[in-house]
Each structure stands twice: as structure tokens, then as C-alpha cells.
C-alpha atoms as a PDB file:
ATOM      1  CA  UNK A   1      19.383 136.637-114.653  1.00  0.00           C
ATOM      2  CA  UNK A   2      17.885 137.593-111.280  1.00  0.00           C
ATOM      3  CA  UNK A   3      19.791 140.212-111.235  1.00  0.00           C
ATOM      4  CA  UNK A   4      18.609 141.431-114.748  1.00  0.00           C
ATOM      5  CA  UNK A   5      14.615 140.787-114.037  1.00  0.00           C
ATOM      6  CA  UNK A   6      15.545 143.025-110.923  1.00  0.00           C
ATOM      7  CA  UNK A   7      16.981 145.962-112.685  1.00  0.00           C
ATOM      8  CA  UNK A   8      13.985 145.343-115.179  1.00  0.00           C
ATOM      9  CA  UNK A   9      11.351 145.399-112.011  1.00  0.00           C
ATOM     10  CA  UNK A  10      13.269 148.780-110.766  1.00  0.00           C
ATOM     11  CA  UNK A  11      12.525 150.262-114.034  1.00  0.00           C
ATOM     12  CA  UNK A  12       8.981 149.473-114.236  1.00  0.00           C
ATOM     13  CA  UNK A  13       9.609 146.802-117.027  1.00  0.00           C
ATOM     14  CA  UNK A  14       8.717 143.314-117.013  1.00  0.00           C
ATOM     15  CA  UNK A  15      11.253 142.727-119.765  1.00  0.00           C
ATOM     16  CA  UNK A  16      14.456 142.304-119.679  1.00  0.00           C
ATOM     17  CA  UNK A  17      16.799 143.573-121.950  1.00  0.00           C
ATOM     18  CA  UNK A  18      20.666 143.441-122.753  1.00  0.00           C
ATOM     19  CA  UNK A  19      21.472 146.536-120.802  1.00  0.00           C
ATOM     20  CA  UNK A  20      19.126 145.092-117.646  1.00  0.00           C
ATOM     21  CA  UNK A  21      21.961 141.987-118.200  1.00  0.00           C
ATOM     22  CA  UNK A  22      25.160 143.847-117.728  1.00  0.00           C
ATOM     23  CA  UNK A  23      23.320 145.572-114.877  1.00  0.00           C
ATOM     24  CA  UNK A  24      23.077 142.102-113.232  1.00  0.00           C
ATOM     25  CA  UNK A  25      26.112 141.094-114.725  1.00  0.00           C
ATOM     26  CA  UNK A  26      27.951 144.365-112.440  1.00  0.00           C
ATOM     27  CA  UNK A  27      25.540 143.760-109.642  1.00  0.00           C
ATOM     28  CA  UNK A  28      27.324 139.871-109.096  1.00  0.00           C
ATOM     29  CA  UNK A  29      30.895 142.066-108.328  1.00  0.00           C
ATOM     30  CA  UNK A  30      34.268 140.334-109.059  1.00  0.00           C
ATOM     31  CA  UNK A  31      32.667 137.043-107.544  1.00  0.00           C
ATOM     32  CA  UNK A  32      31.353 136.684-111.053  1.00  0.00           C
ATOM     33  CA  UNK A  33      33.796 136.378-114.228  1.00  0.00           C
ATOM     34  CA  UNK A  34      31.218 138.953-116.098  1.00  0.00           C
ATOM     35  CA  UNK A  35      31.915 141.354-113.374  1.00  0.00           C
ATOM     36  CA  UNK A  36      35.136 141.321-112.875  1.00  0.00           C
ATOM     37  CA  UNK A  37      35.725 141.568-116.813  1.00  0.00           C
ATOM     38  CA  UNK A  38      33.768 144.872-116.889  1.00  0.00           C
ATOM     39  CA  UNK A  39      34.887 146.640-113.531  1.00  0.00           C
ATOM     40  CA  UNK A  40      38.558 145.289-114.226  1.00  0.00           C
ATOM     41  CA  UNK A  41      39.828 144.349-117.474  1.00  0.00           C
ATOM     42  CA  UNK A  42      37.833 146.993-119.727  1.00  0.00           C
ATOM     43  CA  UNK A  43      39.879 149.897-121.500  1.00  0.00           C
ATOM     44  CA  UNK A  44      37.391 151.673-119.753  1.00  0.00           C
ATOM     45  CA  UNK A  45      36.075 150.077-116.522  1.00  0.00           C
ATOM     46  CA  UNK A  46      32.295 149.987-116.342  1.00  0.00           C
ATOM     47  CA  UNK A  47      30.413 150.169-112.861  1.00  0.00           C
ATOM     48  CA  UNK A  48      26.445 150.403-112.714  1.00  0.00           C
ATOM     49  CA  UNK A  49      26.254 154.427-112.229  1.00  0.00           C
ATOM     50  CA  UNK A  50      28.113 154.003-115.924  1.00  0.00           C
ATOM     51  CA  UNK A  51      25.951 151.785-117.235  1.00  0.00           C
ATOM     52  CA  UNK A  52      22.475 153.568-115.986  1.00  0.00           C
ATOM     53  CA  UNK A  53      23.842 156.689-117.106  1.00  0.00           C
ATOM     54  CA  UNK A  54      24.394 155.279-120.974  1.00  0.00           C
ATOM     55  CA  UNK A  55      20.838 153.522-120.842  1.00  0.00           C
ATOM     56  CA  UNK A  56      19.849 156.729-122.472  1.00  0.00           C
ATOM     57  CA  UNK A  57      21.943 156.597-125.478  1.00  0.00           C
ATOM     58  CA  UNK A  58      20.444 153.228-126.327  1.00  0.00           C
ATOM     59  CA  UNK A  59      17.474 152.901-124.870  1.00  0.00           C
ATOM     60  CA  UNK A  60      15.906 153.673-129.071  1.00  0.00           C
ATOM     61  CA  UNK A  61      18.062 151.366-129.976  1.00  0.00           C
ATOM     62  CA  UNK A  62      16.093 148.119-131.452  1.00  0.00           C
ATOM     63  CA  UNK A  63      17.468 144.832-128.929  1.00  0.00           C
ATOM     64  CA  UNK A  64      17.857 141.824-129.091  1.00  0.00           C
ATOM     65  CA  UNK A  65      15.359 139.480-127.238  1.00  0.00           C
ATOM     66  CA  UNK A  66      15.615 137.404-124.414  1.00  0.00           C
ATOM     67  CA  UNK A  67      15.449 134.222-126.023  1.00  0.00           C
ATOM     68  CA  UNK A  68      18.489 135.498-128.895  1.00  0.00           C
ATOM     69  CA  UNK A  69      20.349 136.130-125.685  1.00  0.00           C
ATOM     70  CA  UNK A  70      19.720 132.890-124.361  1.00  0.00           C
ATOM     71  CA  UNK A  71      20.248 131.084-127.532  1.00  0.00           C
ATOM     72  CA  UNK A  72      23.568 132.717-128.336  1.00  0.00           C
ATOM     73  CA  UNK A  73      24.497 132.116-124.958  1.00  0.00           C
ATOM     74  CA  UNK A  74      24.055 128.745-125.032  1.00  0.00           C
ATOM     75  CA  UNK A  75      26.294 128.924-128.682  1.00  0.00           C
ATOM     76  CA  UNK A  76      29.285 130.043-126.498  1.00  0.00           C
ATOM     77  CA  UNK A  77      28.663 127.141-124.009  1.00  0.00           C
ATOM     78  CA  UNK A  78      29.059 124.764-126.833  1.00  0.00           C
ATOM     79  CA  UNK A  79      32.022 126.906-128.558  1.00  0.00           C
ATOM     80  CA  UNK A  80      33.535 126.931-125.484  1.00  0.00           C
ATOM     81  CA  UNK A  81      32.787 123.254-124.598  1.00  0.00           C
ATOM     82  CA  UNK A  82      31.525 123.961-121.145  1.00  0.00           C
ATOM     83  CA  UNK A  83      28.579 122.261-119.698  1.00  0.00           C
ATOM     84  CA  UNK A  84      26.784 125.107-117.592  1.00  0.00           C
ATOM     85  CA  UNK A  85      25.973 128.432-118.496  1.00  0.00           C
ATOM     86  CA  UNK A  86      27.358 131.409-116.627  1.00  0.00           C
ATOM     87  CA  UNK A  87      27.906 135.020-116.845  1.00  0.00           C
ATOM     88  CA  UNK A  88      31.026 134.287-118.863  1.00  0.00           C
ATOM     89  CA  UNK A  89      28.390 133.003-121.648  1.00  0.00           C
ATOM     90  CA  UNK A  90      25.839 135.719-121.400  1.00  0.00           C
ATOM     91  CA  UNK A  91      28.703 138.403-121.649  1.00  0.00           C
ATOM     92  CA  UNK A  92      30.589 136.540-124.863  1.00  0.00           C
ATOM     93  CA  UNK A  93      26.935 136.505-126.021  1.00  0.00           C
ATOM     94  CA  UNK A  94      26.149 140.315-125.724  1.00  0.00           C
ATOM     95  CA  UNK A  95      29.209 140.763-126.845  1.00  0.00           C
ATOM     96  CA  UNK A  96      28.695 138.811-129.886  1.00  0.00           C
ATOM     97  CA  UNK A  97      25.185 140.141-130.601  1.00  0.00           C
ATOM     98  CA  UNK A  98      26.703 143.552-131.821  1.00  0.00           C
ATOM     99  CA  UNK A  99      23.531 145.150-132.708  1.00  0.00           C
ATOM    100  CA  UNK A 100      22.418 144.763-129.184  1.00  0.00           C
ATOM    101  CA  UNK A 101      21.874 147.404-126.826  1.00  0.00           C
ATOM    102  CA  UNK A 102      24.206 146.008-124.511  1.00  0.00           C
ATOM    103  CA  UNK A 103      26.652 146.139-126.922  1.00  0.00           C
ATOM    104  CA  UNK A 104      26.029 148.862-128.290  1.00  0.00           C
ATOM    105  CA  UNK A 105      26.199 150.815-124.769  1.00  0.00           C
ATOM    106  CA  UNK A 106      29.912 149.218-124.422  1.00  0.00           C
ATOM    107  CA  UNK A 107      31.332 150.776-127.595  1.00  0.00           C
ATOM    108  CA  UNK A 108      29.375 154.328-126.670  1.00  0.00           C
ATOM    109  CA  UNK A 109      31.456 153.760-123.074  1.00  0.00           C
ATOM    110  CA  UNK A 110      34.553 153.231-125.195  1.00  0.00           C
ATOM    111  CA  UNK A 111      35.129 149.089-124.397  1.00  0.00           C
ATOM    112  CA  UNK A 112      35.099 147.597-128.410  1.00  0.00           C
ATOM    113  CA  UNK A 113      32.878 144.358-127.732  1.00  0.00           C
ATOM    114  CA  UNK A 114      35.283 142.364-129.324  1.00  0.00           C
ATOM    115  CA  UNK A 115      38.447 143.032-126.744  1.00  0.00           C
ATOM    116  CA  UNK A 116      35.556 142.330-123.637  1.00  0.00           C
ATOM    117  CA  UNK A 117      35.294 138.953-125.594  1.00  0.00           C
ATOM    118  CA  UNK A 118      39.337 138.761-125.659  1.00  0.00           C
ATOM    119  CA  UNK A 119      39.434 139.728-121.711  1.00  0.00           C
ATOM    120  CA  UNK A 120      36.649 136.741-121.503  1.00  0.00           C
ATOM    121  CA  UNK A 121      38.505 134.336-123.210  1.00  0.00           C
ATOM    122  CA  UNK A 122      41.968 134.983-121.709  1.00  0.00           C
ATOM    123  CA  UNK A 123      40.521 134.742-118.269  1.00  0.00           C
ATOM    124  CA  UNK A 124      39.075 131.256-119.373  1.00  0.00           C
ATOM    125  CA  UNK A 125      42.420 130.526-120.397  1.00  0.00           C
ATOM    126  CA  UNK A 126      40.705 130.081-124.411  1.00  0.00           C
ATOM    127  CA  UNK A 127      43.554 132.458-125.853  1.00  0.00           C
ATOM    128  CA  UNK A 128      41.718 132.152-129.145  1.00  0.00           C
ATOM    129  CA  UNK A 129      40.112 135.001-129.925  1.00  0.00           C
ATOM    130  CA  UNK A 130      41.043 135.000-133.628  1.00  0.00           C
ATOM    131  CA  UNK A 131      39.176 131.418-134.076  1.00  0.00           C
ATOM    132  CA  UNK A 132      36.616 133.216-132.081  1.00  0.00           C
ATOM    133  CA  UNK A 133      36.293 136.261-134.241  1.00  0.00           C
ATOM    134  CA  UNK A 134      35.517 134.038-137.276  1.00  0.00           C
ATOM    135  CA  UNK A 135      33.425 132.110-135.737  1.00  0.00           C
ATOM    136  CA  UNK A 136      31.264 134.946-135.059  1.00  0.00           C
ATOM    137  CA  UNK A 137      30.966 136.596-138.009  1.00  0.00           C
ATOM    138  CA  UNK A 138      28.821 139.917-136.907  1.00  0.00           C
ATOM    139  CA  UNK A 139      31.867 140.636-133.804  1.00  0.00           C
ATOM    140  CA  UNK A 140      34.311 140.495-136.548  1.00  0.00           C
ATOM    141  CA  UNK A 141      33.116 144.153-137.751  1.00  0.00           C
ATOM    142  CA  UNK A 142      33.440 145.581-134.481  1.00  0.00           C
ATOM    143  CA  UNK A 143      37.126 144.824-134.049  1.00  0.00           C
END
């Protein structure tokens, strides 16, 4: 998240928002499972450039806030039955959070925010992405 307020800062925004997130999320590298997802295990691999570039495209998008971010990420920590919070959680919960800018700026890259989720899961070794589809009702439509 200090990675996000950062991006925010750079942009002259003392908000952070979902794209500001995967911004941070890219800026941790491969070190992070969030970054490694998107640079790696995408259908189409997503660097920073790619992601500043597509701010455009959403940035009149409506976004989720902050604290929805937080919340749902916290949901995933409990779905997942984890007891810490990492980038894992916020990206599951971007992911999940369809109408978000963040999400929507994956699908306009061509990376369906469900099959991040799957590459998420499988890395965790949680091969359930079915369970987690229904679970999450809004993801379901963007499968």
C-alpha cells in the first residue's frame, strides 16, 4: 500500500485508487505473489508502462474506495483462511470487485479478472476456483 499512496503522490492525488494498487502491486516485482501473477502468469503480461498507459481508459470510470478494497481484501483472507493480508488478497480483491477500475483496466489489457484470480489461487496451491467463483458472485459474470 506504500507503493500505491506513492503512485497516488506521483500523480498529484492524495487518494488512492485500484489502478494506484496494481501500480504498487508491479512496483513489489516477482518478490511479491501480486507481481509475479501480473508480469508472469497473465494471458497478457502487465508491467507498469502497461498499466500507466491504460489509466486513461478508466480513469472516468466510477472506483471502488479504499476502504471496499480493504474490506474485500480482508474477505479473501478469511476465504482463504490465512491470517495476514498480502498482495495475494488485495489482487483476489480487485479482482473480485469487477466494477473497479483496476479491474476494469485488466479486461481492457486483455487478462479476464477471473483467470488472474485462477493464477492466484493455483499459486496458493487453493485449486478451487469454481468454489471461488460462486462465492463471489459479481466475478462470476466476468468469466
Amino acid at each position: 500500500m506504500d507503493l500505491a499512496s506513492a503512485e497516488a503522490a506521483r500523480r498529484g492525488d492524495d487518494s488512492v485508487d485500484t489502478v494506484d494498487v496494481l501500480v504498487g502491486m508491479l512496483r513489489e516485482g516477482k518478490k511479491s505473489i501480486a507481481g509475479n501473477v501480473l508480469s508472469f502468469h497473465c494471458s497478457v503480461p502487465v508491467d507498469v508502462d502497461l498499466v500507466l498507459a491504460g489509466r486513461q481508459a478508466v480513469c472516468d470510470v466510477p472506483d471502488v474506495t479504499l476502504a471496499d478494497l480493504v474490506s474485500q481484501s480482508l474477505l479473501e483472507v478469511r476465504w482463504l483462511n490465512h491470517n495476514y493480508v498480502g498482495t495475494e488478497h488485495l489482487l483476489l480483491a480487485v479482482c473480485a470487485l469487477v466494477r473497479s477500475r483496476g479491474a476494469r483496466l485488466l479486461t481492457a489489457l486483455g487478462n479476464r479478472p477471473v483467470q488472474v484470480c485462477s493464477h492466484v489461487l493455483d499459486i496458493l496451491g487453493h485449486f478451487e476456483l469454481d468454489r471461488w467463483v460462486a462465492d463471489h458472485p459479481d466475478a462470476a459474470q466476468s468469466r
